[in-house]
C-alpha atoms as a PDB file:
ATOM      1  CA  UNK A   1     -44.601 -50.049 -26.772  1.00  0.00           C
ATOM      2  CA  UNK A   2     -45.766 -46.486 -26.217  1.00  0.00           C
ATOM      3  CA  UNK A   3     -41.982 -46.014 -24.672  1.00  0.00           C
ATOM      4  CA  UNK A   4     -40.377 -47.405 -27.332  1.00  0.00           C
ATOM      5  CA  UNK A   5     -42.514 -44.913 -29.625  1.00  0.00           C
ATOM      6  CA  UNK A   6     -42.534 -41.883 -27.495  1.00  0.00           C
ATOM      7  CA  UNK A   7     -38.463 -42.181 -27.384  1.00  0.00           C
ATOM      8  CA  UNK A   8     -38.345 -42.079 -31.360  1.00  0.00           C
ATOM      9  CA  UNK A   9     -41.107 -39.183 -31.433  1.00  0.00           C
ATOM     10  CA  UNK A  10     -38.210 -37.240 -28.840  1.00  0.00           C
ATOM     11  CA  UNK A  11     -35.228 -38.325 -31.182  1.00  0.00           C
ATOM     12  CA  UNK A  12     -37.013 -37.065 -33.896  1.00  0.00           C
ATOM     13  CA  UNK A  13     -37.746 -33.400 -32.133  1.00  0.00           C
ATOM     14  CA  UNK A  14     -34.014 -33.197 -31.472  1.00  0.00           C
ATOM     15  CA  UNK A  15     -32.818 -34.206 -34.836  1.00  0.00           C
ATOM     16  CA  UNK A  16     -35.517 -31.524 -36.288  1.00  0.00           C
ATOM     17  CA  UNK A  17     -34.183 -28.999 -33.421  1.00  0.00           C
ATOM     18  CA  UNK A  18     -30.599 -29.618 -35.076  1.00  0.00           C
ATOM     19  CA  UNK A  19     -31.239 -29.122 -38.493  1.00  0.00           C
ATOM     20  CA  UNK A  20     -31.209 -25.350 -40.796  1.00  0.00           C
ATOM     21  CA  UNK A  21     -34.640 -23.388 -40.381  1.00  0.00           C
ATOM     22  CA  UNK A  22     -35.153 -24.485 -43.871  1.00  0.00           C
ATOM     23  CA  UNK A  23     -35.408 -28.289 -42.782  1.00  0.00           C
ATOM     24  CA  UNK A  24     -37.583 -27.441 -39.919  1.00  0.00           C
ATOM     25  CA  UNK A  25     -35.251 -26.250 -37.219  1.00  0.00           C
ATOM     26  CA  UNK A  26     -37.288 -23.801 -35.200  1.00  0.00           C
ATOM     27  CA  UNK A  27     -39.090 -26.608 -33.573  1.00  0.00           C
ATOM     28  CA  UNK A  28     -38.579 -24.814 -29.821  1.00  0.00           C
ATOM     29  CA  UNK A  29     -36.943 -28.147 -28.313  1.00  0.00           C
ATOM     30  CA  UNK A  30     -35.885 -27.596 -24.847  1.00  0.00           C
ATOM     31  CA  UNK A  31     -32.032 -25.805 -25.354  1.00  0.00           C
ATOM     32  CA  UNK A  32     -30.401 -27.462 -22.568  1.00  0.00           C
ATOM     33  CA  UNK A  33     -27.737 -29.240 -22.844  1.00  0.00           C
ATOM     34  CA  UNK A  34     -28.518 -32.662 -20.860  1.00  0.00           C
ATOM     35  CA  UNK A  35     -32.223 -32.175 -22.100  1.00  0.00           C
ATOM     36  CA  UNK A  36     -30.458 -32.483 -25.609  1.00  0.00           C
ATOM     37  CA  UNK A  37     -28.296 -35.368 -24.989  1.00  0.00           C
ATOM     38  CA  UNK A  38     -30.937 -37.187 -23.146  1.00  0.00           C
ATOM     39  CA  UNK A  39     -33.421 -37.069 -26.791  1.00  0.00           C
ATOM     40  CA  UNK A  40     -30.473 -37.869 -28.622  1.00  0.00           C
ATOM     41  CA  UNK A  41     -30.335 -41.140 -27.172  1.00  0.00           C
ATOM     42  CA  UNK A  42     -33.901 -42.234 -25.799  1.00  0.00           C
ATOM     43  CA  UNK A  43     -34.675 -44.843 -28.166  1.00  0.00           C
ATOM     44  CA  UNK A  44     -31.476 -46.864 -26.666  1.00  0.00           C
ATOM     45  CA  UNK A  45     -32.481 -45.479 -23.027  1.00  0.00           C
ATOM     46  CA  UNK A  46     -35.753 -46.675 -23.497  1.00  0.00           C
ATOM     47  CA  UNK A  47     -34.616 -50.195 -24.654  1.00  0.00           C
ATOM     48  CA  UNK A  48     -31.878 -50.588 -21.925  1.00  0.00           C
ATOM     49  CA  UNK A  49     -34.481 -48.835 -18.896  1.00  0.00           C
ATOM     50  CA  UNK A  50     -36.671 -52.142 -20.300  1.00  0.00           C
ATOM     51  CA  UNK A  51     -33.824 -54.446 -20.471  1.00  0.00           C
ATOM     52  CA  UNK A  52     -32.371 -53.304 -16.292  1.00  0.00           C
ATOM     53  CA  UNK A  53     -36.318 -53.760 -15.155  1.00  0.00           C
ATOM     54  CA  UNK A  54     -35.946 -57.159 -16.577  1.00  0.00           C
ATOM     55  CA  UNK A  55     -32.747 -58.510 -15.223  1.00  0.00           C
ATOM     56  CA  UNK A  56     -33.366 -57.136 -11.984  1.00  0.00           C
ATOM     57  CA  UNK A  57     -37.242 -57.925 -11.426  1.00  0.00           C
ATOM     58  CA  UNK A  58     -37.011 -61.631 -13.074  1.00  0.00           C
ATOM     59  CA  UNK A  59     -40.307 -60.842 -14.436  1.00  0.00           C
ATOM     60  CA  UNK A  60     -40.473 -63.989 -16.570  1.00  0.00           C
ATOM     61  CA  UNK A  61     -40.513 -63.974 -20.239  1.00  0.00           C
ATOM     62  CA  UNK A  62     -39.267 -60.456 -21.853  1.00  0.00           C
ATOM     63  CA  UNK A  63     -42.164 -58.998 -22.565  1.00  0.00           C
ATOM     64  CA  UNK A  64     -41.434 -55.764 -21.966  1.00  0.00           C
ATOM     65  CA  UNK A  65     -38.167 -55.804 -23.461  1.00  0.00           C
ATOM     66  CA  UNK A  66     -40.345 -56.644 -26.689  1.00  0.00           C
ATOM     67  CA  UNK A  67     -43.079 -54.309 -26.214  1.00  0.00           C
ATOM     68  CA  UNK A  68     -40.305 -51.792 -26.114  1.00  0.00           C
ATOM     69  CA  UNK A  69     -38.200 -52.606 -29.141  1.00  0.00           C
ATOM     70  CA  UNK A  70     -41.341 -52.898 -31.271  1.00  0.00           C
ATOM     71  CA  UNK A  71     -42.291 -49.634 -29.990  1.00  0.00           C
ATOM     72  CA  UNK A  72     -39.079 -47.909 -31.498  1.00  0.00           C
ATOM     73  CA  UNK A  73     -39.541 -50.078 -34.707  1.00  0.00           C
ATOM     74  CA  UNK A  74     -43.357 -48.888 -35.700  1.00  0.00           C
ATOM     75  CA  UNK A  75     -42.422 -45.625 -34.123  1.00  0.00           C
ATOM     76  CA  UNK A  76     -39.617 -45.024 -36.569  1.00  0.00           C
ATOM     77  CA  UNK A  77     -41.644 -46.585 -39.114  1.00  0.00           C
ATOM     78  CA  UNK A  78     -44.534 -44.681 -39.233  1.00  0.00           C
ATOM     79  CA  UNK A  79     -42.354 -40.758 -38.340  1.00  0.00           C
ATOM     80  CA  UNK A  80     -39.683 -42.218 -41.333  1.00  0.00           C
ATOM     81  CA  UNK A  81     -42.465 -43.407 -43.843  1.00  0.00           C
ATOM     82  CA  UNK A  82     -46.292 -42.323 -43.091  1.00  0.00           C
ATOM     83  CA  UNK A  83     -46.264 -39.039 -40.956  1.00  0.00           C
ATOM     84  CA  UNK A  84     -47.323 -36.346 -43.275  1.00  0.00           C
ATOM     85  CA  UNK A  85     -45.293 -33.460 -43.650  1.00  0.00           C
ATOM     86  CA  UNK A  86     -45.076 -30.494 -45.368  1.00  0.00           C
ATOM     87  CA  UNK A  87     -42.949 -32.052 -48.069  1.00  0.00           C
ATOM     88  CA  UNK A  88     -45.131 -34.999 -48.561  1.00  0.00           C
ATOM     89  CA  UNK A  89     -44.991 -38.159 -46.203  1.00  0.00           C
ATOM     90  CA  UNK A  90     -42.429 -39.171 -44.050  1.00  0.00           C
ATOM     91  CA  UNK A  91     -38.930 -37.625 -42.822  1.00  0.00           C
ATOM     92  CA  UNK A  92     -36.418 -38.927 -45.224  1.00  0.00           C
ATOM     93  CA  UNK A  93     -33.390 -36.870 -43.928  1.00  0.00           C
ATOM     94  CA  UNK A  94     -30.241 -38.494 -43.449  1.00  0.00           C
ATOM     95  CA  UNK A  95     -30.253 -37.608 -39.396  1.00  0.00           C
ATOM     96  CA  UNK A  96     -33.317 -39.975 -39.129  1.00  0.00           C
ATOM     97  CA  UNK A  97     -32.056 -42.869 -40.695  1.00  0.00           C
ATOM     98  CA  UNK A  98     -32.587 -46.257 -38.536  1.00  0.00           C
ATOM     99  CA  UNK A  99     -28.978 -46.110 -37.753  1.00  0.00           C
ATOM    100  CA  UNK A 100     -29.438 -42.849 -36.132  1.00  0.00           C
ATOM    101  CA  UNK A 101     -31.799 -44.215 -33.300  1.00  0.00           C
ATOM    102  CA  UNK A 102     -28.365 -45.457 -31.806  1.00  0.00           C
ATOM    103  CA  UNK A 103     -24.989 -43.910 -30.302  1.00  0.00           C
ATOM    104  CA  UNK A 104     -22.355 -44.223 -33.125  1.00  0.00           C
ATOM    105  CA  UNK A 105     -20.200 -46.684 -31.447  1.00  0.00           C
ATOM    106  CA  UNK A 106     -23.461 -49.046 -32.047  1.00  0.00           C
ATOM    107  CA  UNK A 107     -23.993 -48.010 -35.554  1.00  0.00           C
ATOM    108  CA  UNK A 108     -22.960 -50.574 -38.785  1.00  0.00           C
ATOM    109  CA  UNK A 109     -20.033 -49.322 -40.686  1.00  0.00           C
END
């Protein structure tokens, strides 16, 4: 679970490191470009890193797998709803929409 949540916590950074100064961009996120592309995408890293460790260990019933994907959900639940901010509670930009967590090819229309 703390995966799961610590992946959202780094999409989150990057999004922030993406947006105008006025939004929040002078977070000081790592500039480099792999660094970058590698918070873009942990929360689906994180879930397939779980789902490999389970195909390839057999470790029985998917527990991990779970742990992890509820991880990302409360994660994004709490940084999208609860976390205060500055401008009250939660980060209710459009980059941090649920959708977001996930490469666009993965995305709903």
């Amino acid at each position: 679970g703390i995966v799961g949540g610590l992946a959202v916590a780094l999409k989150q950074l990057q999004t922030l490191a993406e947006s105008p100064p006025l939004l929040g961009g002078e977070v000081g996120v790592a500039a480099s470009p792999a660094t970058q592309l590698l918070m873009k995408h942990a929360p689906l890293l994180a879930l397939g890193w779980s789902a490999l460790l389970l195909a390839f260990t057999h470790a029985g019933p998917p527990d991990e797998l779970l742990f992890s994907l509820h991880g990302v959900l409360v994660g994004w639940g709490y940084l999208r709803y609860y976390q205060p901010t500055e401008h009250g509670m939660g980060d209710s930009r459009e980059a941090f929409e649920f959708a977001a967590l996930f490469p666009p090819s993965l995305r709903p229309p």
